[in-house]
Protein backbone atom coordinates (compact mmCIF):
# COMPACT_ATOMS: atom_id res chain seq x y z
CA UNK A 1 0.00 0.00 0.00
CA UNK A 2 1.38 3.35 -1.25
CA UNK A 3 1.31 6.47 1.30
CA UNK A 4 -1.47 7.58 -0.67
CA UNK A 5 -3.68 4.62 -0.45
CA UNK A 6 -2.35 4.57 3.15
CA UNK A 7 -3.76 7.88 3.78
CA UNK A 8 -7.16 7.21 2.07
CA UNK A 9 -7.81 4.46 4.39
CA UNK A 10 -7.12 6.25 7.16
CA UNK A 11 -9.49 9.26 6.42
CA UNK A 12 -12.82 6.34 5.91
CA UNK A 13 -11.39 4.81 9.23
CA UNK A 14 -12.06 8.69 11.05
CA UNK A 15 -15.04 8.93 9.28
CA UNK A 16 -16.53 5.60 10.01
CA UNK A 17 -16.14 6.17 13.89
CA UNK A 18 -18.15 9.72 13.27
CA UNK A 19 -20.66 7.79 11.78
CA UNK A 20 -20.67 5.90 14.84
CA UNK A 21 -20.74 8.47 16.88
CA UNK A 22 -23.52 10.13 15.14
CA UNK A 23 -25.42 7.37 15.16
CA UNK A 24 -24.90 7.23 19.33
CA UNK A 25 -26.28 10.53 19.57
CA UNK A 26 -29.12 9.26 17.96
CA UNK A 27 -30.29 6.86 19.73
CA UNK A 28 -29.23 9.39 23.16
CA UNK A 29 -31.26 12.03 21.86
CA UNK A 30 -34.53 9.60 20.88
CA UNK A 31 -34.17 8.17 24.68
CA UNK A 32 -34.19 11.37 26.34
CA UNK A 33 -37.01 12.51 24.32
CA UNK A 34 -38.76 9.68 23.68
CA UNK A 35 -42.07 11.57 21.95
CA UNK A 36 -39.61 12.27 19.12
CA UNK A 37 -40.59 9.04 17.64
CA UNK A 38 -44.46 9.05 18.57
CA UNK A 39 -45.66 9.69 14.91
CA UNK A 40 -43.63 7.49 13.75
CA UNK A 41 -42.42 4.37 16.28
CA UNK A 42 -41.77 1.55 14.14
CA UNK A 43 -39.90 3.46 11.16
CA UNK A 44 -37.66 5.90 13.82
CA UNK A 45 -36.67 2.62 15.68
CA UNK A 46 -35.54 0.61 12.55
CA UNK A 47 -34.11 3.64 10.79
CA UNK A 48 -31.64 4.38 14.28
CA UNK A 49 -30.92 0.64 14.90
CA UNK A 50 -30.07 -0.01 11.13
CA UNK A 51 -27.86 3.32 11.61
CA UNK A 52 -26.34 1.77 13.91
CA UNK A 53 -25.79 -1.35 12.55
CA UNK A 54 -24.74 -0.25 9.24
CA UNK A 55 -21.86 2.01 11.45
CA UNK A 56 -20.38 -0.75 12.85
CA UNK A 57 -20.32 -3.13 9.50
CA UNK A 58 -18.70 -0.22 7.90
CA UNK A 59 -15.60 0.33 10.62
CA UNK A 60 -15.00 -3.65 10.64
CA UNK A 61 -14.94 -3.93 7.03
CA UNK A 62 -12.68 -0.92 7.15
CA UNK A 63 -10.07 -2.88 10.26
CA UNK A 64 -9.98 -5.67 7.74
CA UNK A 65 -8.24 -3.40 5.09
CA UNK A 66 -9.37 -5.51 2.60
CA UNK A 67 -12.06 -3.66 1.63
CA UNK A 68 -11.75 -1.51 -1.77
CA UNK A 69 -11.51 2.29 -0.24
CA UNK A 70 -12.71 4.27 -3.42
CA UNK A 71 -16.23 1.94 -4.22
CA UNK A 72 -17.16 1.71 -0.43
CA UNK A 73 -16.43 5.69 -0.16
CA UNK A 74 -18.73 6.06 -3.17
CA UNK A 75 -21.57 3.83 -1.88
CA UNK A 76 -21.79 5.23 1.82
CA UNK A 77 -21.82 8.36 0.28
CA UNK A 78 -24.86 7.77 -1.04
CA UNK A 79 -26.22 5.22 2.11
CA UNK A 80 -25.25 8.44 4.38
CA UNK A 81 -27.94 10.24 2.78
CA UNK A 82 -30.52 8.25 2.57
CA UNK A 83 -30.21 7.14 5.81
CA UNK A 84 -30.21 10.88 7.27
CA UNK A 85 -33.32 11.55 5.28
CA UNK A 86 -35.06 8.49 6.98
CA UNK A 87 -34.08 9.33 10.54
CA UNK A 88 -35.00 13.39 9.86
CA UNK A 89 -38.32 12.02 8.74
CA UNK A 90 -39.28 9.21 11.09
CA UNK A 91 -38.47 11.50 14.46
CA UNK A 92 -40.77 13.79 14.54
CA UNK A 93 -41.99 17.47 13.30
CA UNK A 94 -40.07 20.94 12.70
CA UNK A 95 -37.59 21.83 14.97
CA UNK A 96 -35.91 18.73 14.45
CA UNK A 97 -32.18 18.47 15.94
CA UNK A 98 -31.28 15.90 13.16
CA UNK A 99 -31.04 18.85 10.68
CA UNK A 100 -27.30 19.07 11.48
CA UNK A 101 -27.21 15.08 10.36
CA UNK A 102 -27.44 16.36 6.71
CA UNK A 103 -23.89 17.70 7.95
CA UNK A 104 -22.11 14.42 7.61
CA UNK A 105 -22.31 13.21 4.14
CA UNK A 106 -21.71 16.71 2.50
CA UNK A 107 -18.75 17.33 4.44
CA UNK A 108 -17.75 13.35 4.10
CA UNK A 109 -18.27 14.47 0.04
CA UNK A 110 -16.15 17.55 -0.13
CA UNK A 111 -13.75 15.57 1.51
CA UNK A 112 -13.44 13.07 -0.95
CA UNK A 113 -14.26 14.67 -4.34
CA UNK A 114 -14.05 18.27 -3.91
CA UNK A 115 -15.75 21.34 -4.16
CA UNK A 116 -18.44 19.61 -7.15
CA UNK A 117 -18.59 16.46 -4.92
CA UNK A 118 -19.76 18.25 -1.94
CA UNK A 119 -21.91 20.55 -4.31
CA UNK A 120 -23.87 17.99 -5.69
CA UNK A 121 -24.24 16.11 -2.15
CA UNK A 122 -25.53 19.14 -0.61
CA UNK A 123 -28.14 20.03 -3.17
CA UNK A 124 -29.43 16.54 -2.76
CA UNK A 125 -29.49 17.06 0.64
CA UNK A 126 -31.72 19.92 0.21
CA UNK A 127 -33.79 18.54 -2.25
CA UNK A 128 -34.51 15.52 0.02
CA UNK A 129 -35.24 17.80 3.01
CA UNK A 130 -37.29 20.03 1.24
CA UNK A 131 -39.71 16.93 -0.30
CA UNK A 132 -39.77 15.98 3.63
CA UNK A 133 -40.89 19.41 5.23
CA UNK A 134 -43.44 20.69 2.07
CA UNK A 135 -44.66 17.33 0.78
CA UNK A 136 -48.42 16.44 2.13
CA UNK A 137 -46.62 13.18 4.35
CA UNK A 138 -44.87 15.57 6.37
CA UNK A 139 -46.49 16.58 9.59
CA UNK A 140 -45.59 20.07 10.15
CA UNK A 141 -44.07 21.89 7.46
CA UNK A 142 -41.34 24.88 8.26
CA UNK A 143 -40.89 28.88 7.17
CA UNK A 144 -39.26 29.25 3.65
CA UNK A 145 -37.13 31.56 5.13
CA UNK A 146 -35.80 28.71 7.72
CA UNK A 147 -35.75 26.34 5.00
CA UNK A 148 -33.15 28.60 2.96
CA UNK A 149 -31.26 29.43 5.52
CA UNK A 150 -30.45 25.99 6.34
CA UNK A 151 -29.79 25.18 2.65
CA UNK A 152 -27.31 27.79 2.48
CA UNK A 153 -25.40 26.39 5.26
CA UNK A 154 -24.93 23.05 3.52
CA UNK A 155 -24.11 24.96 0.37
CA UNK A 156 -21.13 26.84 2.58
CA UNK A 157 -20.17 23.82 4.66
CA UNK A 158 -20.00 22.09 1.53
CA UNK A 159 -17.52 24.90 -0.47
CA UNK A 160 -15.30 24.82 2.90
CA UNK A 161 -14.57 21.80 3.20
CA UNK A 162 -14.42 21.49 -0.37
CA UNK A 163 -12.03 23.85 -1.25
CA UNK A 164 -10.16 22.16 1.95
CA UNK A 165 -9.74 19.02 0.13
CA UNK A 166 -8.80 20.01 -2.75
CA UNK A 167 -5.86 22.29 -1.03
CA UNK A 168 -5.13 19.06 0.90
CA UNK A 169 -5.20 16.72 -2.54
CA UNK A 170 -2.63 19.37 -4.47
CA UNK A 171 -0.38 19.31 -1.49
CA UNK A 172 -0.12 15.42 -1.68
CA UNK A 173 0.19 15.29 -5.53
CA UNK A 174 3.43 17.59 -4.96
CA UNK A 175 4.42 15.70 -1.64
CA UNK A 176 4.17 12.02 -3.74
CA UNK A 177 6.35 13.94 -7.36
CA UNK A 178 8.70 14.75 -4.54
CA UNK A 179 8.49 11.38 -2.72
CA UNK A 180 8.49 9.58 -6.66
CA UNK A 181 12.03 12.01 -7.34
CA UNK A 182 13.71 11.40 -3.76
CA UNK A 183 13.05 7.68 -4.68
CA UNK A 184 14.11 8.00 -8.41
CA UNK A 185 16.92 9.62 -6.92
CA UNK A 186 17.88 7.37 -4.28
CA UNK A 187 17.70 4.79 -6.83
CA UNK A 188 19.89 5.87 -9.63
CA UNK A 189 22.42 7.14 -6.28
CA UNK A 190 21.87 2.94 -5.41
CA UNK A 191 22.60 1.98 -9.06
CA UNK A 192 25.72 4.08 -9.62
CA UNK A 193 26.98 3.15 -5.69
CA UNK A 194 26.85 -0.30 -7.16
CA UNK A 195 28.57 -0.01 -10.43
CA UNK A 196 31.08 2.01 -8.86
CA UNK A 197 31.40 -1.30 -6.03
CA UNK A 198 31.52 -3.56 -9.13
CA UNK A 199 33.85 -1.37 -11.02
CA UNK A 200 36.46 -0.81 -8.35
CA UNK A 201 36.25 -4.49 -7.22
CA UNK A 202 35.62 -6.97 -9.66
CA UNK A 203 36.25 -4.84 -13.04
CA UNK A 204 39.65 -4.08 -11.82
CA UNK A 205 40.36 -7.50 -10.17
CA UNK A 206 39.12 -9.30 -13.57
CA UNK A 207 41.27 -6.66 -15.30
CA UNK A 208 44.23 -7.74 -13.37
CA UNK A 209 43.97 -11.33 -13.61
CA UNK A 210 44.00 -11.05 -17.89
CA UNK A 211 46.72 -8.99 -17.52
CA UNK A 212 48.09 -11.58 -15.05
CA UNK A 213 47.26 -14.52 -17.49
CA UNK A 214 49.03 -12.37 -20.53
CA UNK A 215 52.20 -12.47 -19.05
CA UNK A 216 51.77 -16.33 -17.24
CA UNK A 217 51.02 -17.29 -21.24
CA UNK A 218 54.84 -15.32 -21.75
CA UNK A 219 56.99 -17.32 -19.19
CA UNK A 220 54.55 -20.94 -19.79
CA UNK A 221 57.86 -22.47 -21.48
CA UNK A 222 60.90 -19.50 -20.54
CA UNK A 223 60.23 -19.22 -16.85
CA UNK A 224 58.34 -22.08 -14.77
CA UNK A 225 59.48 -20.17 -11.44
CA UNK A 226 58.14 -16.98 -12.66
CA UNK A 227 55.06 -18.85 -13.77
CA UNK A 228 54.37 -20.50 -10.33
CA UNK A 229 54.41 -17.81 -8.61
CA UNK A 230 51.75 -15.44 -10.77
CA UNK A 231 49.57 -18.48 -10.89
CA UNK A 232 50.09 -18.34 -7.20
CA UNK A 233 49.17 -14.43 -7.23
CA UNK A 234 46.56 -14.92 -9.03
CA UNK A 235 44.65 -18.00 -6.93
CA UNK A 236 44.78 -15.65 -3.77
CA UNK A 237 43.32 -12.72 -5.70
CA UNK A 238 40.77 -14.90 -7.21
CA UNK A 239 40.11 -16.24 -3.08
CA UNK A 240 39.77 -12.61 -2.15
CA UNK A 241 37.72 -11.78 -4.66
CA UNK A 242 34.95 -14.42 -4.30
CA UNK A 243 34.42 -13.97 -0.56
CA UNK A 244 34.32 -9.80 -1.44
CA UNK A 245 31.29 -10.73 -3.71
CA UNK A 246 29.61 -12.90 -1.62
CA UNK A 247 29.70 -9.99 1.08
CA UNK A 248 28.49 -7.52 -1.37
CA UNK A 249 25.59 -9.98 -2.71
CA UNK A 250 24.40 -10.74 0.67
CA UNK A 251 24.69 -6.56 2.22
CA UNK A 252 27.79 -6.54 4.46
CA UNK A 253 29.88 -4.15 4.02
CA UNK A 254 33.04 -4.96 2.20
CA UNK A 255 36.16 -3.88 4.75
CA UNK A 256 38.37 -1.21 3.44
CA UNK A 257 41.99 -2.04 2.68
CA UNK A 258 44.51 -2.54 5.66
CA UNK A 259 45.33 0.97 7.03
CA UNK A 260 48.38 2.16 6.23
CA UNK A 261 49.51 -0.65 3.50
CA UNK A 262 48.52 2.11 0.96
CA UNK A 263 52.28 2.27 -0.67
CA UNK A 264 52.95 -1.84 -0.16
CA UNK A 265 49.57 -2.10 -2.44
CA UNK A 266 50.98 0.60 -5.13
CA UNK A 267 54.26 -1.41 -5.40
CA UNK A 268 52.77 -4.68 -5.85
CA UNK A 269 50.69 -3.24 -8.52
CA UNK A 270 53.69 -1.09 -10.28
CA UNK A 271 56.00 -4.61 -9.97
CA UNK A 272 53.66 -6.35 -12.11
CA UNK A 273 53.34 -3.59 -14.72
CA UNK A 274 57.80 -3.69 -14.58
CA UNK A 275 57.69 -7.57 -14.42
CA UNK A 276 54.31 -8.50 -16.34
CA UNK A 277 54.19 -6.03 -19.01
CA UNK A 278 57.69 -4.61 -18.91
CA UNK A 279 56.58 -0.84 -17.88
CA UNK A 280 59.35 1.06 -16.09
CA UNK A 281 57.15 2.12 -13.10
CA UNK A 282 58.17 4.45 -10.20
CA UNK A 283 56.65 4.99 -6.83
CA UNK A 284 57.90 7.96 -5.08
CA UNK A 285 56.27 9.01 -1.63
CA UNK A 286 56.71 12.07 0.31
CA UNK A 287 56.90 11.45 3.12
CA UNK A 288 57.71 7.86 2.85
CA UNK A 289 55.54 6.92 6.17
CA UNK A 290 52.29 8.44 4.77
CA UNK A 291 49.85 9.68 7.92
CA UNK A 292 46.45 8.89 5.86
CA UNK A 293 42.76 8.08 7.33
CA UNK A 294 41.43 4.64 6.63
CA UNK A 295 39.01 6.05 4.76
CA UNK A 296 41.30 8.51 2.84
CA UNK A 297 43.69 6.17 2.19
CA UNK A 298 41.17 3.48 0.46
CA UNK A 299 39.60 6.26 -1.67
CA UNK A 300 43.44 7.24 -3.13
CA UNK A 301 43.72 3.28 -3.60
CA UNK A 302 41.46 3.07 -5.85
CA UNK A 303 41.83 6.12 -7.71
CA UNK A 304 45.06 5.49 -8.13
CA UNK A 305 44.83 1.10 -9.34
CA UNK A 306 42.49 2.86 -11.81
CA UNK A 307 44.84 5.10 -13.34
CA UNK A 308 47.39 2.17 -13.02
CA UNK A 309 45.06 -0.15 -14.30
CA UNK A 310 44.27 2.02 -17.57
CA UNK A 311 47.95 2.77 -18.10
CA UNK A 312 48.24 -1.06 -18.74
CA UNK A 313 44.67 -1.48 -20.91
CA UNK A 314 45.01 1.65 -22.93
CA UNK A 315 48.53 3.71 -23.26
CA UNK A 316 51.13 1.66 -24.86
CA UNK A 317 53.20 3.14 -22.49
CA UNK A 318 56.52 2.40 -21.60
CA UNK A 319 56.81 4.30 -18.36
CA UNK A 320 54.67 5.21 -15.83
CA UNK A 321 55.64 7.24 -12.56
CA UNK A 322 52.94 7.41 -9.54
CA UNK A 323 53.76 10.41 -6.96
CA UNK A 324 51.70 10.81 -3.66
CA UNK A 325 52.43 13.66 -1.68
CA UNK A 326 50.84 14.82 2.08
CA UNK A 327 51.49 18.24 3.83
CA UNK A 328 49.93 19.78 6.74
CA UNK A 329 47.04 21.43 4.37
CA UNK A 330 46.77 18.84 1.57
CA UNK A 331 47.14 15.52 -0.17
CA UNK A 332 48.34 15.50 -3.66
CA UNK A 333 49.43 12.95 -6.42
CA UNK A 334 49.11 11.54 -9.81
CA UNK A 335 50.02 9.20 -12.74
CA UNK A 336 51.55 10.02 -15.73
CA UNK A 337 52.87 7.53 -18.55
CA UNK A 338 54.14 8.34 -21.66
CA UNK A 339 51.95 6.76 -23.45
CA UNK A 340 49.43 7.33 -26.96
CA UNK A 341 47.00 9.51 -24.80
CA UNK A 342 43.52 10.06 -25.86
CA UNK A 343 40.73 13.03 -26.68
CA UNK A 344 39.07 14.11 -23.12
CA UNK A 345 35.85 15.12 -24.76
CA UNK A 346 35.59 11.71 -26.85
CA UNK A 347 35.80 10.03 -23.26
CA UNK A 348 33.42 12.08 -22.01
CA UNK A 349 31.01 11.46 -24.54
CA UNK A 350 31.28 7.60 -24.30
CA UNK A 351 30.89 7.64 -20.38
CA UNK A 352 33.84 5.94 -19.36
CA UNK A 353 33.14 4.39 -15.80
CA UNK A 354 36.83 4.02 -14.69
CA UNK A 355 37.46 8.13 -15.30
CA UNK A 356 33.71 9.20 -13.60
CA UNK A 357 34.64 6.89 -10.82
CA UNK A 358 38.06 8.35 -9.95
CA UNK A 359 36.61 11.76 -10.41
CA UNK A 360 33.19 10.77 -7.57
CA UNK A 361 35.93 9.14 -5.50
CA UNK A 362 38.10 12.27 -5.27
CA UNK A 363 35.03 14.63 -5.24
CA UNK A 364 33.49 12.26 -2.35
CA UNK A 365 36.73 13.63 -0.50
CA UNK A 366 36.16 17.01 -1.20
CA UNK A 367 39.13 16.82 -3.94
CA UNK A 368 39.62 17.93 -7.59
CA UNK A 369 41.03 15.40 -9.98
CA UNK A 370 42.35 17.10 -13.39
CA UNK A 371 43.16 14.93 -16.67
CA UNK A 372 45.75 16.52 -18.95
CA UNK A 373 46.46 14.51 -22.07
CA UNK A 374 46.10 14.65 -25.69
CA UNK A 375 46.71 11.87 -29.15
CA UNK A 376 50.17 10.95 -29.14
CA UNK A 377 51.08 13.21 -25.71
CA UNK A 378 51.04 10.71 -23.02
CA UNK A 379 48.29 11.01 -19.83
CA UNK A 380 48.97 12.50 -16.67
CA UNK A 381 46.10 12.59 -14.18
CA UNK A 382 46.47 14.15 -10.94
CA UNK A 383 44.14 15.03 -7.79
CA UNK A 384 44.63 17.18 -4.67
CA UNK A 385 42.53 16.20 -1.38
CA UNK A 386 42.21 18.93 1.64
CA UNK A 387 43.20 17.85 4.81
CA UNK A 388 40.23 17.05 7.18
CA UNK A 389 41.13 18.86 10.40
């Protein structure tokens, strides 16, 4: 059940225990006065017990919340009247203090369909009140000038509480397009959370292990040692990786990266590209103990693999240098390789994932990354991160 249905039901659950309570006051008022009902004995009684009745069958079918809200609204609507008719007519002549009864299902009406709703309930109102006081059945008729009166107050009652719904109705419509946004928008915030998880995890681990397999298929015959120990590598990355998606399939939160193993990770990553793809990498660190957050330091991880990782996908490069810097105001660094380059705006246009990625990561840190390369010019992408005091 949407908040709107939600609310619905909860407006014919208030109005069903009026009705109730209407229907009380009823039966109170008949016992105190009991020559209310001397005309008519038979007719008053049935007409306030069935009120009664009807009351209650209404609120239990409403605690069920099974019941269709908009058809039953529509039929008491109509059941409201009728009934108030009967029990204005049965107890008795003018003054009658069941006038204010034809309150309830115009202001029931407005509620639920408006200004024209409660119009239209109100005028039947009248009409029905006016064949009971004038017709030649009735036994004591009333003053035209009472009998307008009282008309207009259903007419006003009924363009109150009207225009009151209505108000209410347009506020909801704008509080479920900004509910139906938030939601849109927590969504899309979900999917790209996600793609970013998948990206930065099992993208970039799959994209290591073919890089991994390339240069196993290079020492298969020239290097058995060499070939052990990458398959080796590569079985404990493939472990890792596997109980990292299960955790992410079943909602726990993957653990961040060891703190402070930030430039141990780099080199392993930079040996392979040296070893595995014969790029002359460099690490250079200043300081060489970096002081980094947990959460900092994972962040420049994997902004950082990604750059590494793209050097080895996309440059043709035959050096690549990574440089990481921390002061007391800032953290710097970048890659640059020497590589083939590429057109920003082309990248842009395609959507790259790996380049929006490092860019939310840094931003996420309150960073700027910046991309400076060209065809044939090499890549050098760098970032600067505040210091969180």
């Amino acid at each position: 059940m949407n908040p709107q249905d939600h609310w619905l039901l909860q407006k014919e659950k208030t109005l069903a225990w009026l009705r109730l309570g209407f229907s009380v006051a009823a039966v109170l008022v008949v016992q105190l006065n009991p020559e209310r009902i001397a005309h008519f004995p038979l007719l008053s009684q049935v007409s306030l017990a069935s009120f009664s009745l009807y009351s209650l069958l209404l609120l239990y079918l409403l605690r069920t919340e099974a019941v269709p809200v908009a058809k039953l609204a529509l039929v008491t609507t109509g059941l409201d009247l009728l009934w108030v008719s009967l029990i204005v007519f049965s107890t008795g002549p003018s003054p009658t203090p069941f006038f204010v009864y034809y309150f309830f299902p115009v202001v029931t009406a407005s509620s639920r369909y408006g200004i024209k709703g409660g119009f239209g309930v109100a005028v039947m109102g009248i009409a029905f009140y006016g064949f009971i006081r004038f017709s030649p059945l009735s036994l004591q008729s009333i003053a035209i000038d009472i009998f307008v009166i009282r008309s207009i107050y259903l007419l006003v009652l009924a363009y109150i509480f009207g225009f009151l719904s209505e108000f209410e109705q347009k506020q909801n419509q704008k509080l479920m397009a900004l509910y139906k946004t938030a939601g849109d928008a927590a969504a899309k915030e979900e999917r790209r959370r996600i793609a970013r998880e998948l990206h930065d995890r099992l993208l970039q681990v799959l994209a290591t292990l073919s890089f991994r397999l390339e240069a196993c298929r290079k020492h298969l015959t020239t290097a058995p040692d060499e070939l052990a120990r990458e398959l080796q590598l590569m079985e404990g990355i493939t472990t890792n990786s596997i109980a990292e998606i299960r955790q992410f399939l079943s909602g726990k939160e993957i653990p961040p990266i060891v703190p402070g193993t930030l430039p141990e990770r780099l080199k392993e990553e930079m040996t392979f590209l040296r070893d595995g793809l014969g790029i002359h990498a460099i690490l250079e660190t200043e300081p060489v103990d970096l002081d980094l957050s947990p959460k900092v330091e994972q962040e420049i991880y994997y902004v950082l693999r990604e750059g590494l990782i793209n050097i080895a996908r996309h440059s043709q490069a035959s050096r690549a240098v990574v440089l990481l810097k921390e002061t007391e105001e800032e953290i710097s660094g970048s890659v640059e390789d020497d590589g083939i380059g590429f057109e920003p705006a082309l990248v842009t246009e395609n959507g790259r994932l790996g380049l929006g990625t490092m860019e939310e990561r840094t931003a996420k840190l309150g960073g700027k990354l910046d991309i400076q390369t060209s065809p044939g010019k090499g890549t050098k992408i760098s970032f600067t991160i505040p210091i969180q005091q």
